[in-house]
PDB file of N, CA and C in Angstrom:
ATOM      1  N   UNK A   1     -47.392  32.966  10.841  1.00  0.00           N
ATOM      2  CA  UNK A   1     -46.001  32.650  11.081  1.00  0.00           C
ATOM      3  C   UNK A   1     -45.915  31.516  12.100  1.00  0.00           C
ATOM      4  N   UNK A   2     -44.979  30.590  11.814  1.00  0.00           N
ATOM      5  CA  UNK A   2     -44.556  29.850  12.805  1.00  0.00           C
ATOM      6  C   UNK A   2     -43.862  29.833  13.472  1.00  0.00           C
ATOM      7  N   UNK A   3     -44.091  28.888  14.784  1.00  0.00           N
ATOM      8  CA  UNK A   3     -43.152  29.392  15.944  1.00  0.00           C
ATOM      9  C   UNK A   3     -41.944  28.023  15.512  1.00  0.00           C
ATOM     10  N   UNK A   4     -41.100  28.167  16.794  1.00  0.00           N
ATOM     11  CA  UNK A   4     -39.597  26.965  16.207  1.00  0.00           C
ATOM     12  C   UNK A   4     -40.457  25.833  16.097  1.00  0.00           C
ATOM     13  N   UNK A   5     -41.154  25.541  17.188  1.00  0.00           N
ATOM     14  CA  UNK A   5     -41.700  24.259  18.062  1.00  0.00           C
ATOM     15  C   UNK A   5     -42.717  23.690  16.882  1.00  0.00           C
ATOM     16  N   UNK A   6     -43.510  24.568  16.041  1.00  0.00           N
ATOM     17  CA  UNK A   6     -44.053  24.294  15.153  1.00  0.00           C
ATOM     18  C   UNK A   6     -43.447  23.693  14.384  1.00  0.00           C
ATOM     19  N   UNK A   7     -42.223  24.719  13.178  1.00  0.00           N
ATOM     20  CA  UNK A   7     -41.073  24.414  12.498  1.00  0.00           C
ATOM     21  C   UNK A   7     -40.759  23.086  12.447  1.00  0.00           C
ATOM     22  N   UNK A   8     -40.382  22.823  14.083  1.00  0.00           N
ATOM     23  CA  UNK A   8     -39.416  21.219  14.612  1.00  0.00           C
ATOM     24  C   UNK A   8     -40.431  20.288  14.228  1.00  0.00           C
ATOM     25  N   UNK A   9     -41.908  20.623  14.654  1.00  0.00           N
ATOM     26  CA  UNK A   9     -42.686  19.688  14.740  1.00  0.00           C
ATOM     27  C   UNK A   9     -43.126  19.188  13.250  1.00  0.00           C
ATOM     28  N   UNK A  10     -43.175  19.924  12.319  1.00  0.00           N
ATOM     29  CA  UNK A  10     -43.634  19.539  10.932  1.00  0.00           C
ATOM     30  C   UNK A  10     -41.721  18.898  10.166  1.00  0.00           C
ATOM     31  N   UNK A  11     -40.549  19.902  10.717  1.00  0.00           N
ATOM     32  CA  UNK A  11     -39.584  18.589  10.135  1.00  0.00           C
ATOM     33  C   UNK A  11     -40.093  17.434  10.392  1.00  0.00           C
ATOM     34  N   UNK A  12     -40.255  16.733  12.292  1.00  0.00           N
ATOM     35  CA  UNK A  12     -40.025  15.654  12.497  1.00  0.00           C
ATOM     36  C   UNK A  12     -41.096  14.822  11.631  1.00  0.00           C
ATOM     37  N   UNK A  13     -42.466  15.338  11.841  1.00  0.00           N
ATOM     38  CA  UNK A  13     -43.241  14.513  10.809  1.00  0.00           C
ATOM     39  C   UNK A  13     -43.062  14.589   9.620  1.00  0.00           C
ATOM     40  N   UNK A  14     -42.183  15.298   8.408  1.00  0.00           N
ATOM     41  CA  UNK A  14     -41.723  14.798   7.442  1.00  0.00           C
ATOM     42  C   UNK A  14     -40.475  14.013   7.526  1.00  0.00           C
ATOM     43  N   UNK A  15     -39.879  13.748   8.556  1.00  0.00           N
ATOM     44  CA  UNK A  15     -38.917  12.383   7.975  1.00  0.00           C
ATOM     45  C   UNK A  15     -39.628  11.403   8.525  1.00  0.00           C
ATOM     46  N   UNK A  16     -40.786  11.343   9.669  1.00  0.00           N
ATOM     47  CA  UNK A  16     -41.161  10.293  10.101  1.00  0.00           C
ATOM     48  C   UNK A  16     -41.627   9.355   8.747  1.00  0.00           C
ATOM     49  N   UNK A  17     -42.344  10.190   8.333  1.00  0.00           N
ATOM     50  CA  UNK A  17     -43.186  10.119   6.809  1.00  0.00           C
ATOM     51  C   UNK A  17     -42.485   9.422   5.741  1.00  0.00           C
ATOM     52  N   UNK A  18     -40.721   9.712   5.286  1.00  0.00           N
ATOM     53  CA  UNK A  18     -39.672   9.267   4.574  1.00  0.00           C
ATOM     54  C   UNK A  18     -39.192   8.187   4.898  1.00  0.00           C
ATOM     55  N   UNK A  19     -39.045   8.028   6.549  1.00  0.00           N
ATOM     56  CA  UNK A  19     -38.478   6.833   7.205  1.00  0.00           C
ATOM     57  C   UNK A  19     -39.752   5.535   6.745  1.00  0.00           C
ATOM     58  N   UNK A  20     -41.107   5.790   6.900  1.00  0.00           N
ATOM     59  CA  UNK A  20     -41.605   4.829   6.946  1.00  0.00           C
ATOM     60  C   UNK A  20     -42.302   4.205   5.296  1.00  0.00           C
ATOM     61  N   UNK A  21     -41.540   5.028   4.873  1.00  0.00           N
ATOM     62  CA  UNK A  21     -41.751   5.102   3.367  1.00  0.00           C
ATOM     63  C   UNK A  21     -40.568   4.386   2.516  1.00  0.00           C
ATOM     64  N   UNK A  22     -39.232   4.783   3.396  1.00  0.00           N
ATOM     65  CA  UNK A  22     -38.474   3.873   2.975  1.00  0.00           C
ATOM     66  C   UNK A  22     -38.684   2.341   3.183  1.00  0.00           C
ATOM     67  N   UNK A  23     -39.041   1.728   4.481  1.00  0.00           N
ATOM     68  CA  UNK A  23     -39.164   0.784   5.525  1.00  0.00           C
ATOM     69  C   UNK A  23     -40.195  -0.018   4.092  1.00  0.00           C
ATOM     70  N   UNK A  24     -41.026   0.807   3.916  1.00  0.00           N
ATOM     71  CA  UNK A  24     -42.231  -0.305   3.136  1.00  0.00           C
ATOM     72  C   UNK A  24     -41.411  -0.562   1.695  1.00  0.00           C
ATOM     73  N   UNK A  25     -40.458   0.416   1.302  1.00  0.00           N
ATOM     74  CA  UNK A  25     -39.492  -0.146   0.178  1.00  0.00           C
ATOM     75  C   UNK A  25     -38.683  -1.461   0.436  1.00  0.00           C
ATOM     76  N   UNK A  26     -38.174  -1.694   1.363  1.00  0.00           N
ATOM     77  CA  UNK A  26     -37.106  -2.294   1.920  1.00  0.00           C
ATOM     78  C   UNK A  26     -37.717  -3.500   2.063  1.00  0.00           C
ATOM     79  N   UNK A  27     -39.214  -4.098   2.458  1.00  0.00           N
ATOM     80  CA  UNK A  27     -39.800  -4.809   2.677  1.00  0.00           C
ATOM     81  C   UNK A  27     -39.955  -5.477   1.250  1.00  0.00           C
ATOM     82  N   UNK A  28     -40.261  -4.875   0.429  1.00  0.00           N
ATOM     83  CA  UNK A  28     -41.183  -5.212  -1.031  1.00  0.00           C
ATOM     84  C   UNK A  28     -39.212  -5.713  -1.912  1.00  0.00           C
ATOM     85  N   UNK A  29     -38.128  -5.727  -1.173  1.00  0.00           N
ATOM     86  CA  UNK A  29     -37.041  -6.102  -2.129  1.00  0.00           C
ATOM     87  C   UNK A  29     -36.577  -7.519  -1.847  1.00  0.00           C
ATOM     88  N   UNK A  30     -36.262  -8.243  -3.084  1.00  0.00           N
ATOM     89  CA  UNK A  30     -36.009  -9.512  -2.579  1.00  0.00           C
ATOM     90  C   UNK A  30     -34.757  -9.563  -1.689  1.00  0.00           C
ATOM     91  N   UNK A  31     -34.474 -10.517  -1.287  1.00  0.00           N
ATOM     92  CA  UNK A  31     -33.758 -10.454  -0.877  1.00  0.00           C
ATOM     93  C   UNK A  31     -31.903 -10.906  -1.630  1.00  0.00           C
ATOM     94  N   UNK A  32     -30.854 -11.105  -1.605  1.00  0.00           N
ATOM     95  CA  UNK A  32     -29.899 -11.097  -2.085  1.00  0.00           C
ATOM     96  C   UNK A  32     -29.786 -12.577  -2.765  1.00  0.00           C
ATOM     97  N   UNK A  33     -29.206 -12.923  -3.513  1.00  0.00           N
ATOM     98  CA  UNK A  33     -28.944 -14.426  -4.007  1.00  0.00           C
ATOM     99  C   UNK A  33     -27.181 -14.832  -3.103  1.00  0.00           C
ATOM    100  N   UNK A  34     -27.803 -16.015  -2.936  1.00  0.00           N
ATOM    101  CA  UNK A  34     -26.541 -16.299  -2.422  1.00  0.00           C
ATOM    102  C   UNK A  34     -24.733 -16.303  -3.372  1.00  0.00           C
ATOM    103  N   UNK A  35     -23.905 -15.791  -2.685  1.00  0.00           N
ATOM    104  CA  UNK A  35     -22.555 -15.686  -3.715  1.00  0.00           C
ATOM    105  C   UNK A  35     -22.504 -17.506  -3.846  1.00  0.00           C
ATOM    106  N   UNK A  36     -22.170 -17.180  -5.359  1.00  0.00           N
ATOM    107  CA  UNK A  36     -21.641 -18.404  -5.528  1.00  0.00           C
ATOM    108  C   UNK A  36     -20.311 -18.241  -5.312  1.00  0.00           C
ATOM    109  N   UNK A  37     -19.560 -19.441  -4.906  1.00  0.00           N
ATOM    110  CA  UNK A  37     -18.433 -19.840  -4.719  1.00  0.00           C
ATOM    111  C   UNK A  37     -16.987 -19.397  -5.790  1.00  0.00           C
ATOM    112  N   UNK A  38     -15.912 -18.987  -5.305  1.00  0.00           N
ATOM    113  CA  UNK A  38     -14.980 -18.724  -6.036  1.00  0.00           C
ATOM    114  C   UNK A  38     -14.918 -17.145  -6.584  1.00  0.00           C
ATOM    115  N   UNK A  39     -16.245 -16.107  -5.893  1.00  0.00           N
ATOM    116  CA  UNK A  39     -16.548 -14.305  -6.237  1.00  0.00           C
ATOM    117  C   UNK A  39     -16.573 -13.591  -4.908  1.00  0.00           C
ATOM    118  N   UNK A  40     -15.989 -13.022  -5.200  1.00  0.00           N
ATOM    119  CA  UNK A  40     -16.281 -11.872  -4.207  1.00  0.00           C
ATOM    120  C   UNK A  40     -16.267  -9.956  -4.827  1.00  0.00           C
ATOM    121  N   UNK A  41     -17.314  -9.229  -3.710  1.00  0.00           N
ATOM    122  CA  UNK A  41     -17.875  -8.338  -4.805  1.00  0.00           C
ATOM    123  C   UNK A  41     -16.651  -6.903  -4.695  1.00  0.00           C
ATOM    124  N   UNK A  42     -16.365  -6.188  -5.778  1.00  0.00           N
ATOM    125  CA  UNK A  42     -15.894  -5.528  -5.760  1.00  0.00           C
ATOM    126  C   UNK A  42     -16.112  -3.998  -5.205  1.00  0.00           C
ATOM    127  N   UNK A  43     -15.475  -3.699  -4.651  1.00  0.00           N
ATOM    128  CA  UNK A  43     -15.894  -1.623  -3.883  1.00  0.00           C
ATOM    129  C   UNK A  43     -14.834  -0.864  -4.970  1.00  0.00           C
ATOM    130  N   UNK A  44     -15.224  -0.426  -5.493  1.00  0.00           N
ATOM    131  CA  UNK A  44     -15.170   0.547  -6.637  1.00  0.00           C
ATOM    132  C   UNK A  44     -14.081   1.218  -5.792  1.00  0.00           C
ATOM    133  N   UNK A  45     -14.468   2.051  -4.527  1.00  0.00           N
ATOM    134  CA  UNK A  45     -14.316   3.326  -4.148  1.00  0.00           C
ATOM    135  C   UNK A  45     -13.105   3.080  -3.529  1.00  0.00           C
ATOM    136  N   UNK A  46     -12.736   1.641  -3.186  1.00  0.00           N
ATOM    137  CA  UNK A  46     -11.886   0.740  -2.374  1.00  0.00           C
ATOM    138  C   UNK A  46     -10.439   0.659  -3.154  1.00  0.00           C
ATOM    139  N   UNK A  47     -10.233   1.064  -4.278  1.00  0.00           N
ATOM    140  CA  UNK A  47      -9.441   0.633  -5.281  1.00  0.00           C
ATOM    141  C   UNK A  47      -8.522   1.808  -5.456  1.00  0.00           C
ATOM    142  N   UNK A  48      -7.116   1.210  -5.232  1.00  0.00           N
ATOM    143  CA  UNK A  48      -6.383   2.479  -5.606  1.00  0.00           C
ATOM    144  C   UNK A  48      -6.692   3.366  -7.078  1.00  0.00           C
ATOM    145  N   UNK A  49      -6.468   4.515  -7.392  1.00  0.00           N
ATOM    146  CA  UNK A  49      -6.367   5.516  -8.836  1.00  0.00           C
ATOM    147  C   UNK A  49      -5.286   4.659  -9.737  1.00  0.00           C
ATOM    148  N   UNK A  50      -5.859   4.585 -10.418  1.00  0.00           N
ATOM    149  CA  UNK A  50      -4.873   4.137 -11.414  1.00  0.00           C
ATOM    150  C   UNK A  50      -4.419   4.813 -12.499  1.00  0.00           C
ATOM    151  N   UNK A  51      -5.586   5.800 -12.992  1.00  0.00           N
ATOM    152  CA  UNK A  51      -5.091   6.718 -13.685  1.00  0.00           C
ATOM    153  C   UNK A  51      -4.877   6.536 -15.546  1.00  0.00           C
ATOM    154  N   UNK A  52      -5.901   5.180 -15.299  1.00  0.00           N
ATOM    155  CA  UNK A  52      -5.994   4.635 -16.647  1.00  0.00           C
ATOM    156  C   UNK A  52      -7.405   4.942 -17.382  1.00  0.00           C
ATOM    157  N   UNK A  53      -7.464   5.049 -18.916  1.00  0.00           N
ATOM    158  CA  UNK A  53      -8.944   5.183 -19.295  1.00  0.00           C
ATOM    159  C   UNK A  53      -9.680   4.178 -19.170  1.00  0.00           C
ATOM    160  N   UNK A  54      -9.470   3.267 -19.280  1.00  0.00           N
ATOM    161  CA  UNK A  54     -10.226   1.853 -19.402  1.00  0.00           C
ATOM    162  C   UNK A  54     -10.210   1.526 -17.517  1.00  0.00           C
ATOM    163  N   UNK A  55     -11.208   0.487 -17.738  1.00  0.00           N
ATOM    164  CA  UNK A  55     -11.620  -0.185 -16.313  1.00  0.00           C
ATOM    165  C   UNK A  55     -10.970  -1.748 -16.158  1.00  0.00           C
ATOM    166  N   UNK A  56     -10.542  -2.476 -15.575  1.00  0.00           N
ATOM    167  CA  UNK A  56     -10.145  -3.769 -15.424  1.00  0.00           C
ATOM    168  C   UNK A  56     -11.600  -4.677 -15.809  1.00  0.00           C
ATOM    169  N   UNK A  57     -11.492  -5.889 -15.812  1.00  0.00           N
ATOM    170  CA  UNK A  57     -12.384  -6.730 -16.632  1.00  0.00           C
ATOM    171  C   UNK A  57     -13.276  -7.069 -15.193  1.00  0.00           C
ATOM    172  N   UNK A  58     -12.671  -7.175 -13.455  1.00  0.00           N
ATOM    173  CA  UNK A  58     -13.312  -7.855 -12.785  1.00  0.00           C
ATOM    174  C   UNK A  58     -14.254  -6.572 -12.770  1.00  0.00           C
ATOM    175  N   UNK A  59     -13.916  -5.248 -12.856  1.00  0.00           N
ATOM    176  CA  UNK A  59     -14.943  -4.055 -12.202  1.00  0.00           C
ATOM    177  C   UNK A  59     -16.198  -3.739 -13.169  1.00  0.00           C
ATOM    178  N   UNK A  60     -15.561  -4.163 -14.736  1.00  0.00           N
ATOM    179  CA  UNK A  60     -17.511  -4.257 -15.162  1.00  0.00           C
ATOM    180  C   UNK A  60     -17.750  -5.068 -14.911  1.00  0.00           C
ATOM    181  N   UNK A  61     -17.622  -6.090 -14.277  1.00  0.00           N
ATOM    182  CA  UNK A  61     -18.465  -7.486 -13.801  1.00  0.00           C
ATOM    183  C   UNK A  61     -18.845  -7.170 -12.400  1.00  0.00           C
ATOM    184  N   UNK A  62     -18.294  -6.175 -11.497  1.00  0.00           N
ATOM    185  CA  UNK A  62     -19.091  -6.170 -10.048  1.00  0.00           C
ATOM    186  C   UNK A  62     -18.118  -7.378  -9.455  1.00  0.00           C
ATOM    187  N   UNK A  63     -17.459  -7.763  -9.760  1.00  0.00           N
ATOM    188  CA  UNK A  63     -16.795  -9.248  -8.866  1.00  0.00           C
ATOM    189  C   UNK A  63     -15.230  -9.552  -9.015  1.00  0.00           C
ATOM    190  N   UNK A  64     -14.927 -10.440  -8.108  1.00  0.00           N
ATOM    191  CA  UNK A  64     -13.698 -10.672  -8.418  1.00  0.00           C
ATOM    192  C   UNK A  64     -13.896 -12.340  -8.638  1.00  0.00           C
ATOM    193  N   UNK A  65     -13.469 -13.061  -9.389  1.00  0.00           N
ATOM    194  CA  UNK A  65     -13.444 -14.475  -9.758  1.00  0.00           C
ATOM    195  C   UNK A  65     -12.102 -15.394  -9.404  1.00  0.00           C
ATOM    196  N   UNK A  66     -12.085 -16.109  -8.952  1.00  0.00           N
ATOM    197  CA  UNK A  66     -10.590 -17.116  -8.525  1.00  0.00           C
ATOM    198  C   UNK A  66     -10.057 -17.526 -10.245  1.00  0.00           C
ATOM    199  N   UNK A  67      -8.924 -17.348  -9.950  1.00  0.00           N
ATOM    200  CA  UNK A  67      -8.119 -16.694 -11.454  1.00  0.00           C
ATOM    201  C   UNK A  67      -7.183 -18.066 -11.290  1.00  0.00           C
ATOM    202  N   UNK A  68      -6.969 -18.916 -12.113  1.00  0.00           N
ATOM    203  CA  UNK A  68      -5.919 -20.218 -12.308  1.00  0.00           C
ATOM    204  C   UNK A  68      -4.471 -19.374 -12.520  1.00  0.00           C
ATOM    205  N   UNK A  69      -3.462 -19.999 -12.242  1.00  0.00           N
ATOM    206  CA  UNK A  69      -2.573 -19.323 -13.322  1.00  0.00           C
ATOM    207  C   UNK A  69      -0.711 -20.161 -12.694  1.00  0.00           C
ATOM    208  N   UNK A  70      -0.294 -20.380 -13.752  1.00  0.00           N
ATOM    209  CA  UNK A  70       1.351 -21.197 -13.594  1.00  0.00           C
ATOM    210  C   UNK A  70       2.491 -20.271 -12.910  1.00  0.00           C
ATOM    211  N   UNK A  71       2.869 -20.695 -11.779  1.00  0.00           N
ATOM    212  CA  UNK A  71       4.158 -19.960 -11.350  1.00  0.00           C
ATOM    213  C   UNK A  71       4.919 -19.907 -12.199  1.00  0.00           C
ATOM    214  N   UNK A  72       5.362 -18.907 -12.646  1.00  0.00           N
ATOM    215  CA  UNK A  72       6.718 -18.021 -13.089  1.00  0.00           C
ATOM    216  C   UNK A  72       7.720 -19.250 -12.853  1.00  0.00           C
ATOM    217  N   UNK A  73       8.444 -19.025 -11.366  1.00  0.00           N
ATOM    218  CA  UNK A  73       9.486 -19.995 -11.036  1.00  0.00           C
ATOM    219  C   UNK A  73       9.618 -21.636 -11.268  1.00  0.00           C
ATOM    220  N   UNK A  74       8.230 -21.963 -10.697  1.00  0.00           N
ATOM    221  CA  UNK A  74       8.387 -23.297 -10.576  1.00  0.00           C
ATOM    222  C   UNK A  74       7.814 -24.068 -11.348  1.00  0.00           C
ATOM    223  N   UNK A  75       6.888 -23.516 -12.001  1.00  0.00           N
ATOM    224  CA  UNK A  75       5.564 -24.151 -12.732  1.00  0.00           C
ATOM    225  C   UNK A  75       4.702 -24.739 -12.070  1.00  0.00           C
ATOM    226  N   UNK A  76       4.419 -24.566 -11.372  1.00  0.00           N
ATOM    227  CA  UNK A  76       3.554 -25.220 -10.474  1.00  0.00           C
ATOM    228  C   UNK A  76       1.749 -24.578 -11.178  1.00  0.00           C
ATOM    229  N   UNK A  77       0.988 -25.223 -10.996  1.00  0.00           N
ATOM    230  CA  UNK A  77      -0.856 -24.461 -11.496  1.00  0.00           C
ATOM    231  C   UNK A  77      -1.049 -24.176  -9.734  1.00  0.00           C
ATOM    232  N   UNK A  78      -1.567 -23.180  -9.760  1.00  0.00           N
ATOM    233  CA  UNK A  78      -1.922 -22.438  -8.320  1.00  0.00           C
ATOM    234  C   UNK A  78      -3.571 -21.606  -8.970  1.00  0.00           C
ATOM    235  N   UNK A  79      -4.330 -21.255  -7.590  1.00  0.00           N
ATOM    236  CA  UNK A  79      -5.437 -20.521  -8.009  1.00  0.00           C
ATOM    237  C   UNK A  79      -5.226 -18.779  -7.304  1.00  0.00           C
ATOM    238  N   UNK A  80      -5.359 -18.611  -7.884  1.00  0.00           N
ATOM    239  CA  UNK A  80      -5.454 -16.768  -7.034  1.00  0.00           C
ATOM    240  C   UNK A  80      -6.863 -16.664  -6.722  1.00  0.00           C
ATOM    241  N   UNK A  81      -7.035 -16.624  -5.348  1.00  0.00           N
ATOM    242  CA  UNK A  81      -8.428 -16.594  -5.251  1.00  0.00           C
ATOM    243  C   UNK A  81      -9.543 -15.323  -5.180  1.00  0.00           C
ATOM    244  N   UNK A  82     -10.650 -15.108  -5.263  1.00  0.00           N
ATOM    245  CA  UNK A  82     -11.230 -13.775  -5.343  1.00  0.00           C
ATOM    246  C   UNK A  82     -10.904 -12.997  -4.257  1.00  0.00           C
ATOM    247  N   UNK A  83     -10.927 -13.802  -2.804  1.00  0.00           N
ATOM    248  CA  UNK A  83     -10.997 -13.027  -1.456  1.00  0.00           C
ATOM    249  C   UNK A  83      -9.027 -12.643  -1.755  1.00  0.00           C
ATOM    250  N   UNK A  84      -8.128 -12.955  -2.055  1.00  0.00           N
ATOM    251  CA  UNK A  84      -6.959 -12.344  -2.368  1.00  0.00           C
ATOM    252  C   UNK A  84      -6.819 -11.461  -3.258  1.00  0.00           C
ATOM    253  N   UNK A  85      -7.778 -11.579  -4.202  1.00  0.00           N
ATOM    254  CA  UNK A  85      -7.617 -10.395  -5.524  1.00  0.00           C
ATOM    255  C   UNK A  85      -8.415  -9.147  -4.718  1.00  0.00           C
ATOM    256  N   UNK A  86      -9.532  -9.275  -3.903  1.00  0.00           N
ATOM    257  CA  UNK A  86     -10.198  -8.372  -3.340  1.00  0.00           C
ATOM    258  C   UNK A  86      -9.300  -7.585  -2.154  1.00  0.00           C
ATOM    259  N   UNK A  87      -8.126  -8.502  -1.265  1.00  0.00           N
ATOM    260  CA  UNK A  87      -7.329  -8.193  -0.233  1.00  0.00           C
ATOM    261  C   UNK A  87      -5.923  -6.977  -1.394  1.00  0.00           C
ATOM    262  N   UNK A  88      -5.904  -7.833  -2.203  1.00  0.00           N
ATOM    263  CA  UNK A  88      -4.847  -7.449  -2.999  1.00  0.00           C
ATOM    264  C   UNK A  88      -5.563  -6.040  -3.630  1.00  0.00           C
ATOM    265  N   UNK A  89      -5.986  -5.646  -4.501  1.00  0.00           N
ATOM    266  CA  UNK A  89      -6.712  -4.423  -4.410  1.00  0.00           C
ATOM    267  C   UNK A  89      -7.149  -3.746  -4.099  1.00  0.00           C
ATOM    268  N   UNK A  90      -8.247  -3.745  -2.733  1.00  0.00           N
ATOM    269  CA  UNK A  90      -8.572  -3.018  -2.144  1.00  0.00           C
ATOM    270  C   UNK A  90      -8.053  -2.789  -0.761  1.00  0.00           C
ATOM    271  N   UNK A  91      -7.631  -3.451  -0.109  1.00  0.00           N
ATOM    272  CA  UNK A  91      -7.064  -3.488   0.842  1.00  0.00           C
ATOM    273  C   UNK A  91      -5.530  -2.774   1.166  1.00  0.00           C
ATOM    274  N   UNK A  92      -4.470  -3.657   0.123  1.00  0.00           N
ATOM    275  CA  UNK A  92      -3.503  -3.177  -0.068  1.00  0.00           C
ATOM    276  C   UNK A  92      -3.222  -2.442  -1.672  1.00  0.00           C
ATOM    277  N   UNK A  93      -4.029  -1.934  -1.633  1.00  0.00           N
ATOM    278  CA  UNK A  93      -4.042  -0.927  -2.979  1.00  0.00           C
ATOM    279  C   UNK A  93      -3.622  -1.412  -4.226  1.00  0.00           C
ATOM    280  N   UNK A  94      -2.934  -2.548  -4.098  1.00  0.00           N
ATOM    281  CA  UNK A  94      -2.058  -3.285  -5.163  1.00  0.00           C
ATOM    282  C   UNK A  94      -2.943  -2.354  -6.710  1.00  0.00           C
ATOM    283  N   UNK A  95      -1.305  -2.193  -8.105  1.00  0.00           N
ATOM    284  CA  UNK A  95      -2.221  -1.751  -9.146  1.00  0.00           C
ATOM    285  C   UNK A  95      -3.245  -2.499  -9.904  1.00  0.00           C
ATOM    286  N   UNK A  96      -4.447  -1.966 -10.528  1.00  0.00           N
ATOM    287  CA  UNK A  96      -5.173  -3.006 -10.922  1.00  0.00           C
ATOM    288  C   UNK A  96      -5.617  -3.480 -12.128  1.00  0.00           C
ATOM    289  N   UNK A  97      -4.127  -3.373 -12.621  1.00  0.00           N
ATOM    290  CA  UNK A  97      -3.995  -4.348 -14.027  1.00  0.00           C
ATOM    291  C   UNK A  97      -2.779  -5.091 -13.854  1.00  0.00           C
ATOM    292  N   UNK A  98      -2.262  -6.030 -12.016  1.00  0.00           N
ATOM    293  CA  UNK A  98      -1.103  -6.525 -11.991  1.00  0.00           C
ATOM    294  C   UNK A  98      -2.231  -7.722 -11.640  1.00  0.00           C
ATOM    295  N   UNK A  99      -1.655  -8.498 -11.651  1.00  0.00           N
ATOM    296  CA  UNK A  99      -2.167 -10.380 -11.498  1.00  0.00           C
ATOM    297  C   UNK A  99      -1.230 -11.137 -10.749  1.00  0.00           C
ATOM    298  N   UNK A 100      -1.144 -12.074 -10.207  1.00  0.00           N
ATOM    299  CA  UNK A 100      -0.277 -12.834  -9.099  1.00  0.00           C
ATOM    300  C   UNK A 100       0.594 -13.990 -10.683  1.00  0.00           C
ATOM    301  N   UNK A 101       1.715 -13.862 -10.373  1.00  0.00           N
ATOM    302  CA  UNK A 101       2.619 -14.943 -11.259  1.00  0.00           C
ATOM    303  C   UNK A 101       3.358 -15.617 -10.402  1.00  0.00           C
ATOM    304  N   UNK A 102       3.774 -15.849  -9.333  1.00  0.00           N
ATOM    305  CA  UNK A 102       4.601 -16.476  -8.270  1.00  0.00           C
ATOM    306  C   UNK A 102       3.559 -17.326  -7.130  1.00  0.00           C
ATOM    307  N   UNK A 103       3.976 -18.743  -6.954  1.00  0.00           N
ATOM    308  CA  UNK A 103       3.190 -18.996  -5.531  1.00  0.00           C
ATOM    309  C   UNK A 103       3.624 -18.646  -4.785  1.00  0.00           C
ATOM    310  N   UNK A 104       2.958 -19.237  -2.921  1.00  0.00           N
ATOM    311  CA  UNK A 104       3.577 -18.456  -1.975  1.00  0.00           C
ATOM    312  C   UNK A 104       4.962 -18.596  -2.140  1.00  0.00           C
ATOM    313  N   UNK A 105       5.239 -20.110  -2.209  1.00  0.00           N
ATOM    314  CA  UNK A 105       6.639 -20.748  -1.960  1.00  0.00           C
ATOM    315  C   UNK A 105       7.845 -19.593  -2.740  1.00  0.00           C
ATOM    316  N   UNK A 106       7.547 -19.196  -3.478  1.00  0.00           N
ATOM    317  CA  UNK A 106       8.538 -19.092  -4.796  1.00  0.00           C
ATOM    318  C   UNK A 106       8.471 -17.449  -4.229  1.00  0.00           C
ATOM    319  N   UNK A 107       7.251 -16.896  -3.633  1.00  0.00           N
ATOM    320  CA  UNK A 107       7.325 -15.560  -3.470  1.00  0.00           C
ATOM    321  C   UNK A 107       8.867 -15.017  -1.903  1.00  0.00           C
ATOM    322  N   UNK A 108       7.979 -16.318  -0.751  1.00  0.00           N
ATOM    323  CA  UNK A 108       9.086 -16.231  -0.356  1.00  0.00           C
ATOM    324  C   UNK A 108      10.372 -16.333  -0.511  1.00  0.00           C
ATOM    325  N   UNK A 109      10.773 -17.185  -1.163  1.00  0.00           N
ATOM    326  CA  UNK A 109      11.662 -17.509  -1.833  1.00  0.00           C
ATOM    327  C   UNK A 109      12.482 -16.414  -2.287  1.00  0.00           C
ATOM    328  N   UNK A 110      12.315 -15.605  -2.881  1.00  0.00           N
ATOM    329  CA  UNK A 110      12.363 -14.359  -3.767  1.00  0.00           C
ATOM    330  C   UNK A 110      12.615 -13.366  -2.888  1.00  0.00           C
ATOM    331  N   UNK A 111      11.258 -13.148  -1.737  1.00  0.00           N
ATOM    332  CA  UNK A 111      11.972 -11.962  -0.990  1.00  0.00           C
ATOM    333  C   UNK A 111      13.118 -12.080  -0.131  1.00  0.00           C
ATOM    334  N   UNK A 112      13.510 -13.415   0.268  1.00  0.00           N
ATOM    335  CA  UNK A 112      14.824 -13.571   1.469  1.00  0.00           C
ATOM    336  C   UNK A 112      15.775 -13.710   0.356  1.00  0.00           C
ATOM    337  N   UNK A 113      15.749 -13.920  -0.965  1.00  0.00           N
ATOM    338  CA  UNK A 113      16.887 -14.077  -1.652  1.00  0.00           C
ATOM    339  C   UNK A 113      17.835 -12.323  -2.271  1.00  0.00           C
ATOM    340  N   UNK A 114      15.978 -11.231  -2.150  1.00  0.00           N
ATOM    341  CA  UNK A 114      16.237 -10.085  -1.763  1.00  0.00           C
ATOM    342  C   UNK A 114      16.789  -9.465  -1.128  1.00  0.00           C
ATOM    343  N   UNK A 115      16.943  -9.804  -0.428  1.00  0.00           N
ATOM    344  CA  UNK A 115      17.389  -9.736   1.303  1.00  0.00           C
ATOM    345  C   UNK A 115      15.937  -8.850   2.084  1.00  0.00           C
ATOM    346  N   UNK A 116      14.817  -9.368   1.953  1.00  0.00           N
ATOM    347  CA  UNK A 116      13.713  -8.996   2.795  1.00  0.00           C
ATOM    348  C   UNK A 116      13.304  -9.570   3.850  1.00  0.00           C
ATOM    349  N   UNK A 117      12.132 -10.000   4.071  1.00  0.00           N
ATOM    350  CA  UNK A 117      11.933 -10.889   5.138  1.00  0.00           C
ATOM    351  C   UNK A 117      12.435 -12.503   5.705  1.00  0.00           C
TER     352      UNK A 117
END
């Protein structure tokens, strides 16, 4: 039978054992490729429920991509960029099959004509 001190002593040398086992994994992985420009990566876990069967197109891709697209109001060509689609979804939960149709201009525009900000 063993005593605690024993017990403690054979945990600690099995994670020592795991820790340095991971360490030689971690070593042997390349390292990351640099993001190309215009992506940023998506957090799954980050994303409001939507409650839909299907997945949005950026989440089987792992990314979010800078999206072109014509204001509604003005016509203007504007870009929606990844780091906003990523702010816009995960951040502020926004749903995630809505897309930006308004620039800033036209957004403000819109909310003081609301009577918002």
């Amino acid at each position: 039978m063993l005593s605690g001190k024993q017990k403690r002593a054979a945990i600690m040398a099995r994670r020592k054992e795991k820790r340095e086992g991971f360490q030689s994994v971690i070593a042997t992985v390349q390292p990351r490729a640099v993001r190309p420009a215009g992506r940023a990566p998506v957090d799954v876990w980050a994303l409001a429920p939507s409650g839909s069967v299907g997945e949005p197109e950026f989440v089987r891709r792992g990314y979010y991509e800078d999206i072109a697209f014509t204001c509604r109001d003005c016509g203007a060509r504007q870009v929606w960029t990844a780091e906003q689609q990523q702010w816009w979804y995960e951040t502020a939960k926004g749903y995630v099959y809505s897309t930006a149709v308004r620039c800033l201009g036209c957004r403000q525009q819109r909310r003081r004509a609301l009577g918002g900000q």
